[in-house]
PDB file of N, CA and C in Angstrom:
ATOM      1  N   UNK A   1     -84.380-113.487  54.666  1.00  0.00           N
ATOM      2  CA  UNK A   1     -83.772-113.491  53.343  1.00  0.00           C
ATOM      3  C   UNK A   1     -82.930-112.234  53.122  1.00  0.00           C
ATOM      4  N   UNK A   2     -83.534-111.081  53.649  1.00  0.00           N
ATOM      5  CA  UNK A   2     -83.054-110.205  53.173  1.00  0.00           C
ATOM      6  C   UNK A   2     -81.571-109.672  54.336  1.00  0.00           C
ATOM      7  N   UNK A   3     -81.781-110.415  55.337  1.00  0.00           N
ATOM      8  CA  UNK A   3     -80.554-110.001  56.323  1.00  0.00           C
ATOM      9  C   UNK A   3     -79.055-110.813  55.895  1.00  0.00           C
ATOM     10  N   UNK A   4     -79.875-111.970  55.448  1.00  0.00           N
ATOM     11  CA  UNK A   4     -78.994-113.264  55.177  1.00  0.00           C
ATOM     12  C   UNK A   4     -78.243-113.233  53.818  1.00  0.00           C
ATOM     13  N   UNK A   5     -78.946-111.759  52.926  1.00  0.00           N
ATOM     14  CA  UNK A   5     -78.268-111.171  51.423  1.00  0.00           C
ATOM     15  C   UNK A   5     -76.984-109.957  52.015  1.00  0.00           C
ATOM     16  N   UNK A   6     -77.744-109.284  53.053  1.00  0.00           N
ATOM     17  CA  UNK A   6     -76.877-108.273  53.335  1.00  0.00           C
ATOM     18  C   UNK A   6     -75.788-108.928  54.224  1.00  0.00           C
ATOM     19  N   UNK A   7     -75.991-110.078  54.818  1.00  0.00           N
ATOM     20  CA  UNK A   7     -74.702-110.338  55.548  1.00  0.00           C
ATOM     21  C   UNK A   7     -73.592-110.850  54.377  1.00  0.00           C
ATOM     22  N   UNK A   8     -74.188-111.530  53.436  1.00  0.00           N
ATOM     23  CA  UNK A   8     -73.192-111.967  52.483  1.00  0.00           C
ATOM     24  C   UNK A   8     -72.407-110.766  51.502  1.00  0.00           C
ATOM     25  N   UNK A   9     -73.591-109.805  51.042  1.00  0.00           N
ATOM     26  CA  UNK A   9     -72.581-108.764  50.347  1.00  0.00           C
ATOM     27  C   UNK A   9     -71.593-107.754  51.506  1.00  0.00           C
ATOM     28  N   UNK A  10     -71.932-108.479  52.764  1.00  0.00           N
ATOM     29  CA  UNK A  10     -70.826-107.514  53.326  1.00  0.00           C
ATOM     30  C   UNK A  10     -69.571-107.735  53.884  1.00  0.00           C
ATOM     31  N   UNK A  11     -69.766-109.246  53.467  1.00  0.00           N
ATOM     32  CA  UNK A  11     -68.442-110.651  53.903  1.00  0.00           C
ATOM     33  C   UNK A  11     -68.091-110.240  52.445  1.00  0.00           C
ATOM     34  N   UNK A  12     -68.433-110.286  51.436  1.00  0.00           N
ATOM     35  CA  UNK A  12     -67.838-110.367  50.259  1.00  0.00           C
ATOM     36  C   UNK A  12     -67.092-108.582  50.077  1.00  0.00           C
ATOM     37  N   UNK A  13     -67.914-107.927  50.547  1.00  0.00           N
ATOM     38  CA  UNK A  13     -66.803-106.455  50.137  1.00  0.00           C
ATOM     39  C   UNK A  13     -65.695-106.510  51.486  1.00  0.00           C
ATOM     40  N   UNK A  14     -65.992-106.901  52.258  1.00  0.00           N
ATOM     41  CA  UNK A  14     -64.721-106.989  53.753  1.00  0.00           C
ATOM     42  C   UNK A  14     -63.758-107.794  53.135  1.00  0.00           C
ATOM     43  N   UNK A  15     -63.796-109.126  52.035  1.00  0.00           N
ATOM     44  CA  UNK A  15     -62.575-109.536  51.711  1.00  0.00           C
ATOM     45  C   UNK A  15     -62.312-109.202  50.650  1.00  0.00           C
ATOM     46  N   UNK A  16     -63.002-108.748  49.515  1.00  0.00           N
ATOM     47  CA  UNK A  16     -62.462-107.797  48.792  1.00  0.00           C
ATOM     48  C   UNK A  16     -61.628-106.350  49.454  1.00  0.00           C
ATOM     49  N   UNK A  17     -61.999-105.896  49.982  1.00  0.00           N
ATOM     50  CA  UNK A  17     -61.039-104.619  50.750  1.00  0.00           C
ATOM     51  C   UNK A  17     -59.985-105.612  51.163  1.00  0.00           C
ATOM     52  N   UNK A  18     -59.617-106.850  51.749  1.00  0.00           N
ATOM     53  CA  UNK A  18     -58.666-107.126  52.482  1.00  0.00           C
ATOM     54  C   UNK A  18     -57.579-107.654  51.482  1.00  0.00           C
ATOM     55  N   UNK A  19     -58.054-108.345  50.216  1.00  0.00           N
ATOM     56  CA  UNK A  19     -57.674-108.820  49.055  1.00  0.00           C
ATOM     57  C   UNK A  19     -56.742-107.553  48.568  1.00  0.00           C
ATOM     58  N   UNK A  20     -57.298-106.278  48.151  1.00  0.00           N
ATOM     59  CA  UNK A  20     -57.455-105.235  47.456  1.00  0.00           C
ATOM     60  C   UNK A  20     -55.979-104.306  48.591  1.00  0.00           C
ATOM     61  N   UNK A  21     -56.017-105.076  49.958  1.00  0.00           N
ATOM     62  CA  UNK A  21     -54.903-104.228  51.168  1.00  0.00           C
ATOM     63  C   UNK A  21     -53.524-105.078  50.808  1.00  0.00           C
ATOM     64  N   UNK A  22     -53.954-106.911  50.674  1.00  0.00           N
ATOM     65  CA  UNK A  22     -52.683-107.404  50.219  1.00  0.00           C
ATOM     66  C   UNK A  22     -51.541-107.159  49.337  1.00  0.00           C
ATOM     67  N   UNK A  23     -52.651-107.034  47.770  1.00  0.00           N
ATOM     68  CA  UNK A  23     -52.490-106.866  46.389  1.00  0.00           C
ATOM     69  C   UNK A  23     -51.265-105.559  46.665  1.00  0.00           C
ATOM     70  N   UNK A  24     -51.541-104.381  47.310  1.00  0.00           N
ATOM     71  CA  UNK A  24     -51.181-103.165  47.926  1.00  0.00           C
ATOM     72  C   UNK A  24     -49.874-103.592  48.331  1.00  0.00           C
ATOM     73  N   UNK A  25     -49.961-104.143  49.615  1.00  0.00           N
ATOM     74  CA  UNK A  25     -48.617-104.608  50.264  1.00  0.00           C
ATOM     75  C   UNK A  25     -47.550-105.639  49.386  1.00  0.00           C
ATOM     76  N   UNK A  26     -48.162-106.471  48.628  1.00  0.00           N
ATOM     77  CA  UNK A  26     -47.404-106.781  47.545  1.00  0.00           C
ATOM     78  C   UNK A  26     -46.540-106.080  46.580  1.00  0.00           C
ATOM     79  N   UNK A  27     -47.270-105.505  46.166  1.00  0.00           N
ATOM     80  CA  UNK A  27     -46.990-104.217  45.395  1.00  0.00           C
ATOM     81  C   UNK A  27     -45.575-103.169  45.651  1.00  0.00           C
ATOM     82  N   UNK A  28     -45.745-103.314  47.011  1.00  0.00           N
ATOM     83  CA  UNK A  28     -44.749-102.281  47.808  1.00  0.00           C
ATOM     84  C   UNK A  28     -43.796-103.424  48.105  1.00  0.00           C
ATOM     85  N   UNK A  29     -43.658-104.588  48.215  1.00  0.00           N
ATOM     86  CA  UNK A  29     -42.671-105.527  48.547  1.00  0.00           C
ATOM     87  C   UNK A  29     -41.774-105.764  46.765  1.00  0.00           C
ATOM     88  N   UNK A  30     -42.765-105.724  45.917  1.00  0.00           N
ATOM     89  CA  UNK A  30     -42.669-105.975  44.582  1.00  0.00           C
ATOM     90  C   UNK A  30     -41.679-105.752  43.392  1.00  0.00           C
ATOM     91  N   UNK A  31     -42.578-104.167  43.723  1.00  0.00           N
ATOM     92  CA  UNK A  31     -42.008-103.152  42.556  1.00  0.00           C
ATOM     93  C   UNK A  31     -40.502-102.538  43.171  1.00  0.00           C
ATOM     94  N   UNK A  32     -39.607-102.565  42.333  1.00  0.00           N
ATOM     95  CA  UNK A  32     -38.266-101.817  42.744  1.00  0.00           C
ATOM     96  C   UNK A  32     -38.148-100.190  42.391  1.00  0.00           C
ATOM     97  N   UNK A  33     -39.042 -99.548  41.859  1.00  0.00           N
ATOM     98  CA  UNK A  33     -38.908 -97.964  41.851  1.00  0.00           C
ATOM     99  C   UNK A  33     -39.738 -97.602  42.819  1.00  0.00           C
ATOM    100  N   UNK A  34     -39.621 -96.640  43.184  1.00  0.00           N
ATOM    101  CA  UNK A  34     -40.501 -95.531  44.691  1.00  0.00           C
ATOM    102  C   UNK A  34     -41.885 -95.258  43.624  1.00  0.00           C
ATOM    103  N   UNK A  35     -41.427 -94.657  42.826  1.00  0.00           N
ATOM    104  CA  UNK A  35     -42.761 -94.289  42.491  1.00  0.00           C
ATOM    105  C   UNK A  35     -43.880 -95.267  42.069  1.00  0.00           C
ATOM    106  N   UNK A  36     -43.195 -96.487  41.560  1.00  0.00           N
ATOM    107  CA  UNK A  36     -44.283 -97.449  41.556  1.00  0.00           C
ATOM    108  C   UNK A  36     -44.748 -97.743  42.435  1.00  0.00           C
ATOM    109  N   UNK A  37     -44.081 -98.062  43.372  1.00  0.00           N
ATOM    110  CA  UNK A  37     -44.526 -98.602  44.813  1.00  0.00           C
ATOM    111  C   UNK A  37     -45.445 -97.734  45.394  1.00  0.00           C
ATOM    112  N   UNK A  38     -45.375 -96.174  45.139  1.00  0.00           N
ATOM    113  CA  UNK A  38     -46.236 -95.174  45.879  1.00  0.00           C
ATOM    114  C   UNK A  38     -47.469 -95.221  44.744  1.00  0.00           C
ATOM    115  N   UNK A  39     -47.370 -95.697  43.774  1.00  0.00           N
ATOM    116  CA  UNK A  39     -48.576 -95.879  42.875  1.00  0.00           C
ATOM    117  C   UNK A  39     -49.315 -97.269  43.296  1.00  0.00           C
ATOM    118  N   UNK A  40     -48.775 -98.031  43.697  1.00  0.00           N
ATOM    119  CA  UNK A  40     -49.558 -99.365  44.187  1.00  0.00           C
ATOM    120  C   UNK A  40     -50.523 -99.166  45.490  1.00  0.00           C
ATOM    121  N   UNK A  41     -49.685 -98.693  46.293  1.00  0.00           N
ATOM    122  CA  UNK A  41     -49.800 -98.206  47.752  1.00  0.00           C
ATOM    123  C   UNK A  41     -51.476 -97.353  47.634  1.00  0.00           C
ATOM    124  N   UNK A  42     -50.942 -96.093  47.019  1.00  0.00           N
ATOM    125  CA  UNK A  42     -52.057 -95.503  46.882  1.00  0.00           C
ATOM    126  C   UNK A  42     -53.576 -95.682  46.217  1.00  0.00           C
ATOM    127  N   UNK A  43     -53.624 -96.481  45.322  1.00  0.00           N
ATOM    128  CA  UNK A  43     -54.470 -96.184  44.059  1.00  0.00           C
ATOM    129  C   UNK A  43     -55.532 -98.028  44.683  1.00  0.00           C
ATOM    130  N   UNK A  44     -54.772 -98.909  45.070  1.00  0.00           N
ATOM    131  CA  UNK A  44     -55.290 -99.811  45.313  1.00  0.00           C
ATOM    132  C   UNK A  44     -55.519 -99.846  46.840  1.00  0.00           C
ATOM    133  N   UNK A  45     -54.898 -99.445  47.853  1.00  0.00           N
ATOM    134  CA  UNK A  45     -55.270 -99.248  49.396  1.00  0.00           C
ATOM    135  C   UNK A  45     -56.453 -98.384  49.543  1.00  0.00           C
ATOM    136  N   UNK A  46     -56.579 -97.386  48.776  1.00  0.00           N
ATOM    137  CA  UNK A  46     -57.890 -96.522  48.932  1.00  0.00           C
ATOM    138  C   UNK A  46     -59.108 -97.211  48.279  1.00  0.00           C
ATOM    139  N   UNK A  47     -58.623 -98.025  47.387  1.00  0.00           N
ATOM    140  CA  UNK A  47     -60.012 -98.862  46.553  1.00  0.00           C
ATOM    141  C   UNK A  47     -60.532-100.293  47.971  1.00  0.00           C
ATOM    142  N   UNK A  48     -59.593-100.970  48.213  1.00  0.00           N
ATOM    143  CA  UNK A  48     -59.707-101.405  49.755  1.00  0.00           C
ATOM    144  C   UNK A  48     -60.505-100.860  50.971  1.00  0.00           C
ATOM    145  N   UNK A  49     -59.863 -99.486  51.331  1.00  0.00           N
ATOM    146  CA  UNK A  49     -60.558 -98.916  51.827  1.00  0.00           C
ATOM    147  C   UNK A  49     -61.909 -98.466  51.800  1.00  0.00           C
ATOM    148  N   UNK A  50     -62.112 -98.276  50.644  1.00  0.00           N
ATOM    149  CA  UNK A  50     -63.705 -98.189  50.189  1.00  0.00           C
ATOM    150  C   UNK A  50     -64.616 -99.279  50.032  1.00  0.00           C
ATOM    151  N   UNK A  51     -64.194-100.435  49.476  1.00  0.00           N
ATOM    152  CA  UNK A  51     -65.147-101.786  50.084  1.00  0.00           C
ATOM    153  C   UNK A  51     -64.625-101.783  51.688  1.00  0.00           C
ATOM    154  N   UNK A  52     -64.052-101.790  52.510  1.00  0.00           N
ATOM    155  CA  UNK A  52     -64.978-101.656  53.487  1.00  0.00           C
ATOM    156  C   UNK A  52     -65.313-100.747  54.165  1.00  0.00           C
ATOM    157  N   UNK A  53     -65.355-100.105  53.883  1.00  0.00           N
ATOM    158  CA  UNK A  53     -66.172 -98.807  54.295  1.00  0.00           C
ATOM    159  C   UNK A  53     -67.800 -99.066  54.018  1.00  0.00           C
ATOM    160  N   UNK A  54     -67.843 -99.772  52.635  1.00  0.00           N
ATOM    161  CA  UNK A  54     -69.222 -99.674  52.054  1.00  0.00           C
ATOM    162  C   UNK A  54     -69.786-100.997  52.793  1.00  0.00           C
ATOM    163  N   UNK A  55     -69.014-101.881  52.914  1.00  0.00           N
ATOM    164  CA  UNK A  55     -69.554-103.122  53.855  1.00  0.00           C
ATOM    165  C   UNK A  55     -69.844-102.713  55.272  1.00  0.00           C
ATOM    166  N   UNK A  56     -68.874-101.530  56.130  1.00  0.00           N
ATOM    167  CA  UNK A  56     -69.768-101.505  57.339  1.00  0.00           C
ATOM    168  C   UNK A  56     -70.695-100.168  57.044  1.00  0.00           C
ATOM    169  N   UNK A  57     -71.146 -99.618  56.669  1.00  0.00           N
ATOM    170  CA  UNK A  57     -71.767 -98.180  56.289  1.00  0.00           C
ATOM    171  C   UNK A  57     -73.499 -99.057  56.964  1.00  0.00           C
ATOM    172  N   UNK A  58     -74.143-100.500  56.387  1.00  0.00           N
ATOM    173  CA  UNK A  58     -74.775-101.032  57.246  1.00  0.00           C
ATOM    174  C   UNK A  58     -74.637-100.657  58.517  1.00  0.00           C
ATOM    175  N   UNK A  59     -74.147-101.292  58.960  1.00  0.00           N
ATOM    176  CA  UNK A  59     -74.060-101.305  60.356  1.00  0.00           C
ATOM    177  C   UNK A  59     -73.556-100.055  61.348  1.00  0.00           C
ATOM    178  N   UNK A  60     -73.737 -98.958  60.636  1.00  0.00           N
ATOM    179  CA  UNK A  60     -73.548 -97.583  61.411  1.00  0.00           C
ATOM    180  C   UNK A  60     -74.689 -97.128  62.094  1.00  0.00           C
ATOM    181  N   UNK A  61     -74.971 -96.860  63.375  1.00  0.00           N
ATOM    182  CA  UNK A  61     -76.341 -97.163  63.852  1.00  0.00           C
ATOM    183  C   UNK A  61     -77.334 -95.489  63.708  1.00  0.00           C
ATOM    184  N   UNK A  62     -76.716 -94.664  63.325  1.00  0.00           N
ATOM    185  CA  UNK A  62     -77.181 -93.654  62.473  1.00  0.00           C
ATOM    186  C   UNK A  62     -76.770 -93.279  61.314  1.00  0.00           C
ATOM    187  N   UNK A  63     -77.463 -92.070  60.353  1.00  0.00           N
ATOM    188  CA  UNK A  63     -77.019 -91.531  59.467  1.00  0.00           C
ATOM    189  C   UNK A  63     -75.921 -90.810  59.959  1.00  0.00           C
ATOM    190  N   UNK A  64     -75.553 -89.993  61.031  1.00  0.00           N
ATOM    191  CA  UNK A  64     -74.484 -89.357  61.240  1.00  0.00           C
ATOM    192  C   UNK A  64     -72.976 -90.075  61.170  1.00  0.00           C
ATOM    193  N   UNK A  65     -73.958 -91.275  62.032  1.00  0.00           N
ATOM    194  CA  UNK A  65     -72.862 -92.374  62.429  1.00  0.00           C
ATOM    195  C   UNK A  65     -71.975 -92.597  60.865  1.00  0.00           C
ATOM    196  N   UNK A  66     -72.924 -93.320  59.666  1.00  0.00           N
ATOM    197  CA  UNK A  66     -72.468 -93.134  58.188  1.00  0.00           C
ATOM    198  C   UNK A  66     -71.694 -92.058  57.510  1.00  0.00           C
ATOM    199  N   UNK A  67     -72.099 -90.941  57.957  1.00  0.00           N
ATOM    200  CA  UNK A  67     -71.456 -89.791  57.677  1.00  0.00           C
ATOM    201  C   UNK A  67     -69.971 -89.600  57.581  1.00  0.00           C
ATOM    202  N   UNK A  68     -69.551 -90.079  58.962  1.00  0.00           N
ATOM    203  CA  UNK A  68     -68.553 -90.196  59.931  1.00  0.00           C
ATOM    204  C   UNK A  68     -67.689 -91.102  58.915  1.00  0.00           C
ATOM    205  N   UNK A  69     -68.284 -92.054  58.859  1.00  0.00           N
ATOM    206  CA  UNK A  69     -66.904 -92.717  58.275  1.00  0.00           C
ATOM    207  C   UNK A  69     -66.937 -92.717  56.854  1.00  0.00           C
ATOM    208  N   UNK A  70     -67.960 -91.971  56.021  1.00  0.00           N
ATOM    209  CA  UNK A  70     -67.400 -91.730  54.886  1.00  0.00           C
ATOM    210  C   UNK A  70     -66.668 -90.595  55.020  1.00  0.00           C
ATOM    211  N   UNK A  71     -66.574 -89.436  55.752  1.00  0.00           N
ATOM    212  CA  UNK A  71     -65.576 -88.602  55.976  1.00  0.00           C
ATOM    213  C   UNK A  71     -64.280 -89.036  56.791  1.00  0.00           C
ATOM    214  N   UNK A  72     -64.216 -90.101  57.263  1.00  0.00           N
ATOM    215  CA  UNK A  72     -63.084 -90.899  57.480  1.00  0.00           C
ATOM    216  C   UNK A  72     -62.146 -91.352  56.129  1.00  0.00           C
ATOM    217  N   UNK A  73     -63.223 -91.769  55.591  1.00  0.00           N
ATOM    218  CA  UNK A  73     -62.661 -92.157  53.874  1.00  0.00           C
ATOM    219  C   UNK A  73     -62.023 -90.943  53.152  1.00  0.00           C
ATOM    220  N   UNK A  74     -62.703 -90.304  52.996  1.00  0.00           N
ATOM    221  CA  UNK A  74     -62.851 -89.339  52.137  1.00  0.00           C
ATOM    222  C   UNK A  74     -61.249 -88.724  52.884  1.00  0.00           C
ATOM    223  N   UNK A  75     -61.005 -88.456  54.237  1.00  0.00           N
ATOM    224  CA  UNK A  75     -59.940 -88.004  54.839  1.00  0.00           C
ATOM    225  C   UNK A  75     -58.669 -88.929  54.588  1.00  0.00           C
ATOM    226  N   UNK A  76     -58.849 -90.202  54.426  1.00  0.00           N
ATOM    227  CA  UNK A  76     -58.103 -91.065  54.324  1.00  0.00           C
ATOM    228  C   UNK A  76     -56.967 -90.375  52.740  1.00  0.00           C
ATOM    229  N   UNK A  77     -58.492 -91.059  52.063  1.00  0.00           N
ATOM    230  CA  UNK A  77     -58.103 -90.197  50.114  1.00  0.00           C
ATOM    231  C   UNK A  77     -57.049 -89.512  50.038  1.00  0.00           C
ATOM    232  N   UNK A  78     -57.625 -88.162  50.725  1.00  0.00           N
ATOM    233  CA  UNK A  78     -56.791 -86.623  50.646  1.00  0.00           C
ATOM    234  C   UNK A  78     -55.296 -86.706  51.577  1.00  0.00           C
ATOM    235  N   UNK A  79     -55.510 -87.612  52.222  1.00  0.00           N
ATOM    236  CA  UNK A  79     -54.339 -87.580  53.130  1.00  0.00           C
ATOM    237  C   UNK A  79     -52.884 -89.027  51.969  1.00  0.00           C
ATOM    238  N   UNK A  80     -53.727 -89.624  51.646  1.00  0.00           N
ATOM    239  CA  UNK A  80     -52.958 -90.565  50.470  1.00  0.00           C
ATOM    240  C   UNK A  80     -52.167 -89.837  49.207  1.00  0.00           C
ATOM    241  N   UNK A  81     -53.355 -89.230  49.020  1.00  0.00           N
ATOM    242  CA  UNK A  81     -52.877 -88.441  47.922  1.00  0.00           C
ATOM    243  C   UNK A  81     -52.059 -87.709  48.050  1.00  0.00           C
ATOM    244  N   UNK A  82     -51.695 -86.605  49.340  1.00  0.00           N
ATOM    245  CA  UNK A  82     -50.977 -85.518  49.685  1.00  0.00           C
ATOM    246  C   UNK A  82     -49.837 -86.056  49.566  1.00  0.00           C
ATOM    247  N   UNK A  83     -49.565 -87.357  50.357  1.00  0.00           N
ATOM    248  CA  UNK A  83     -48.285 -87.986  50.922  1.00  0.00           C
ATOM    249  C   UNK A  83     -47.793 -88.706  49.758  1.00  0.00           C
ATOM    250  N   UNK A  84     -48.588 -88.902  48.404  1.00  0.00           N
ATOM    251  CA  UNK A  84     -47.938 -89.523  47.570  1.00  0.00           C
ATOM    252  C   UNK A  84     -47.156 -88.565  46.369  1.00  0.00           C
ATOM    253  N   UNK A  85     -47.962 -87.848  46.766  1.00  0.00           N
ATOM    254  CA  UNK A  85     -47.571 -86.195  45.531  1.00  0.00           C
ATOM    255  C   UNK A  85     -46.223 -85.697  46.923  1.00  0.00           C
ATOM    256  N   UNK A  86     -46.201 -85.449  47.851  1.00  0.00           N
ATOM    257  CA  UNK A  86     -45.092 -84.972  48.244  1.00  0.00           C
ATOM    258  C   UNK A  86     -43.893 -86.070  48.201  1.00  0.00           C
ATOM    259  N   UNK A  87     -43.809 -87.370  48.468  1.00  0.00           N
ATOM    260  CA  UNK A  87     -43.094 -88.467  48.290  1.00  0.00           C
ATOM    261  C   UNK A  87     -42.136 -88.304  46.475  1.00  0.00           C
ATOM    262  N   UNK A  88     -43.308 -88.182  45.628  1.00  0.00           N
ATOM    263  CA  UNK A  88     -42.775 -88.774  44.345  1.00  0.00           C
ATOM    264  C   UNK A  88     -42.484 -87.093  44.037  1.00  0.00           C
ATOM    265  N   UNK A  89     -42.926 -85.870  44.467  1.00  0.00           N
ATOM    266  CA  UNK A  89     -41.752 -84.600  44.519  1.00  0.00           C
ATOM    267  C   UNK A  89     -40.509 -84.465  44.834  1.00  0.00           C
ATOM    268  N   UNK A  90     -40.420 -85.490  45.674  1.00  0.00           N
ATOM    269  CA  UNK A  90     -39.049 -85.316  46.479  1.00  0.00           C
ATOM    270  C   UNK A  90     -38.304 -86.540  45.855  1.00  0.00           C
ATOM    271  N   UNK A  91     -38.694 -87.192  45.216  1.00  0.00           N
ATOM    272  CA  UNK A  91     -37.484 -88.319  44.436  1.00  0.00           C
ATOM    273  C   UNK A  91     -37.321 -87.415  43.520  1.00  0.00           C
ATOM    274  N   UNK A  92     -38.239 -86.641  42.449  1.00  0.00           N
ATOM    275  CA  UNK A  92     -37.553 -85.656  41.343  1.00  0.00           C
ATOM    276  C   UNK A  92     -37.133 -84.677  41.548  1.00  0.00           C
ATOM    277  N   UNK A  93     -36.998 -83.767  42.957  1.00  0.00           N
ATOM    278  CA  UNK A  93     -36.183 -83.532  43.202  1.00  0.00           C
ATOM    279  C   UNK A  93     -34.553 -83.277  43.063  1.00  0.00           C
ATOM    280  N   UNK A  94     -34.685 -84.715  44.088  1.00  0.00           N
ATOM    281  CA  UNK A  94     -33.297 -84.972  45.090  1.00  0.00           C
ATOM    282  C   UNK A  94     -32.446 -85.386  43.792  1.00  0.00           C
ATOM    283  N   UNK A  95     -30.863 -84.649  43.755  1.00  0.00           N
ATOM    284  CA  UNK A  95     -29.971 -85.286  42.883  1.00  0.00           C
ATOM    285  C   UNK A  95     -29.531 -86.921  42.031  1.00  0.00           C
ATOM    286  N   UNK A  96     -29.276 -87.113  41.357  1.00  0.00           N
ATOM    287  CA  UNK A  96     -29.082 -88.428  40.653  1.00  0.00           C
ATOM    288  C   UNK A  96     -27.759 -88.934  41.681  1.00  0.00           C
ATOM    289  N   UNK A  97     -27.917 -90.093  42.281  1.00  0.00           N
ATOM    290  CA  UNK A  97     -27.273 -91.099  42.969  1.00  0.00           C
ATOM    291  C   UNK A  97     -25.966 -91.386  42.131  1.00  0.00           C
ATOM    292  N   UNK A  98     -25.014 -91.283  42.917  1.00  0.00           N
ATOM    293  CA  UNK A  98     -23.701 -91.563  41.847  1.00  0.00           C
ATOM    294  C   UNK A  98     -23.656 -92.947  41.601  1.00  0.00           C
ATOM    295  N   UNK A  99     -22.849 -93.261  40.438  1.00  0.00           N
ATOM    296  CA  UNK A  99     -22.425 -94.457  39.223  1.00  0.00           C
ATOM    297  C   UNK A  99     -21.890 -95.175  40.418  1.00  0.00           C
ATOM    298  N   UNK A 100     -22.381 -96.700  40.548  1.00  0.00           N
ATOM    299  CA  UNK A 100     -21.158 -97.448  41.175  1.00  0.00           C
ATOM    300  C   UNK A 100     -20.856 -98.030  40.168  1.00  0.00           C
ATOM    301  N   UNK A 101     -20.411 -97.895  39.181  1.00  0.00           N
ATOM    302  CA  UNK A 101     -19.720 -98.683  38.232  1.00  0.00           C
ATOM    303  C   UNK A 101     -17.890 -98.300  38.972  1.00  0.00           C
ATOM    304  N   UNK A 102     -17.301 -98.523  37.721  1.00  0.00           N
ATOM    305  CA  UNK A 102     -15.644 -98.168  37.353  1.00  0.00           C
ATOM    306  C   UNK A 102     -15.535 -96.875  37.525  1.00  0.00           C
ATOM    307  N   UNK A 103     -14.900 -96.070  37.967  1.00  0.00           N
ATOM    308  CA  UNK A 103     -14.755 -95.255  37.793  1.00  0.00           C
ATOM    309  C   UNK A 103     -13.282 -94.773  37.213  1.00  0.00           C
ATOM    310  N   UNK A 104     -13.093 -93.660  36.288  1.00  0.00           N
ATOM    311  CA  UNK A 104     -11.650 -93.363  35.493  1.00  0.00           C
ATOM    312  C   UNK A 104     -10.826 -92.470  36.629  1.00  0.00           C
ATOM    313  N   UNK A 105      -9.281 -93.166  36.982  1.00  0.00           N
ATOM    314  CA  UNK A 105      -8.804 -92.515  37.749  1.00  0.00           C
ATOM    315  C   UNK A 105      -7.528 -92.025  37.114  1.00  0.00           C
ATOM    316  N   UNK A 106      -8.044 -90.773  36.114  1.00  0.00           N
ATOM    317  CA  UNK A 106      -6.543 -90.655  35.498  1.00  0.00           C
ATOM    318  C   UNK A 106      -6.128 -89.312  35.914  1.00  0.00           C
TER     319      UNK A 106
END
């Protein structure tokens, strides 16, 4: 009973994380500003990442072993975050893109 509970909550957080990776990639196909897209990317790929993380954390055949990949996670996070704060620095930044409208040629 009790293997046959844990196999199911761990099919159910593996497609939630995979659900939660789509939603993500959607997101980035989706949205037409950078920074949204780096807000989709980030905020929902790491929530992904964490159901499954928590679905295999079972099956880590030590505590170290567990350790390991919540500091995988946890590295993941900090490394998301870095790349999204330097990304959406550098669009406010970088100069305003010139007008393709009309331009006055007098």
């Amino acid at each position: 009973m009790t293997d046959s509970l844990m196999f199911v909550m761990q099919a159910v957080l593996l497609v939630l994380g995979c659900l939660f990776f789509a939603v993500g990639t959607l997101g980035l196909f989706r949205f037409s500003d950078t920074l949204t897209r780096i807000h989709a990317l980030t905020k929902v790929d790491n929530l992904g990442l964490g159901f499954i993380v928590l679905a295999l954390l079972p099956l880590a055949p030590s505590l170290a072993g567990g350790l390991k990949t919540l500091l995988i996670w946890a590295a993941a996070l900090a490394a998301s975050a870095t790349s999204a704060h330097l990304i959406a620095r550098a669009v406010h930044v970088r100069p305003e893109p010139p007008e393709t409208g009309e331009a006055d040629h007098d």
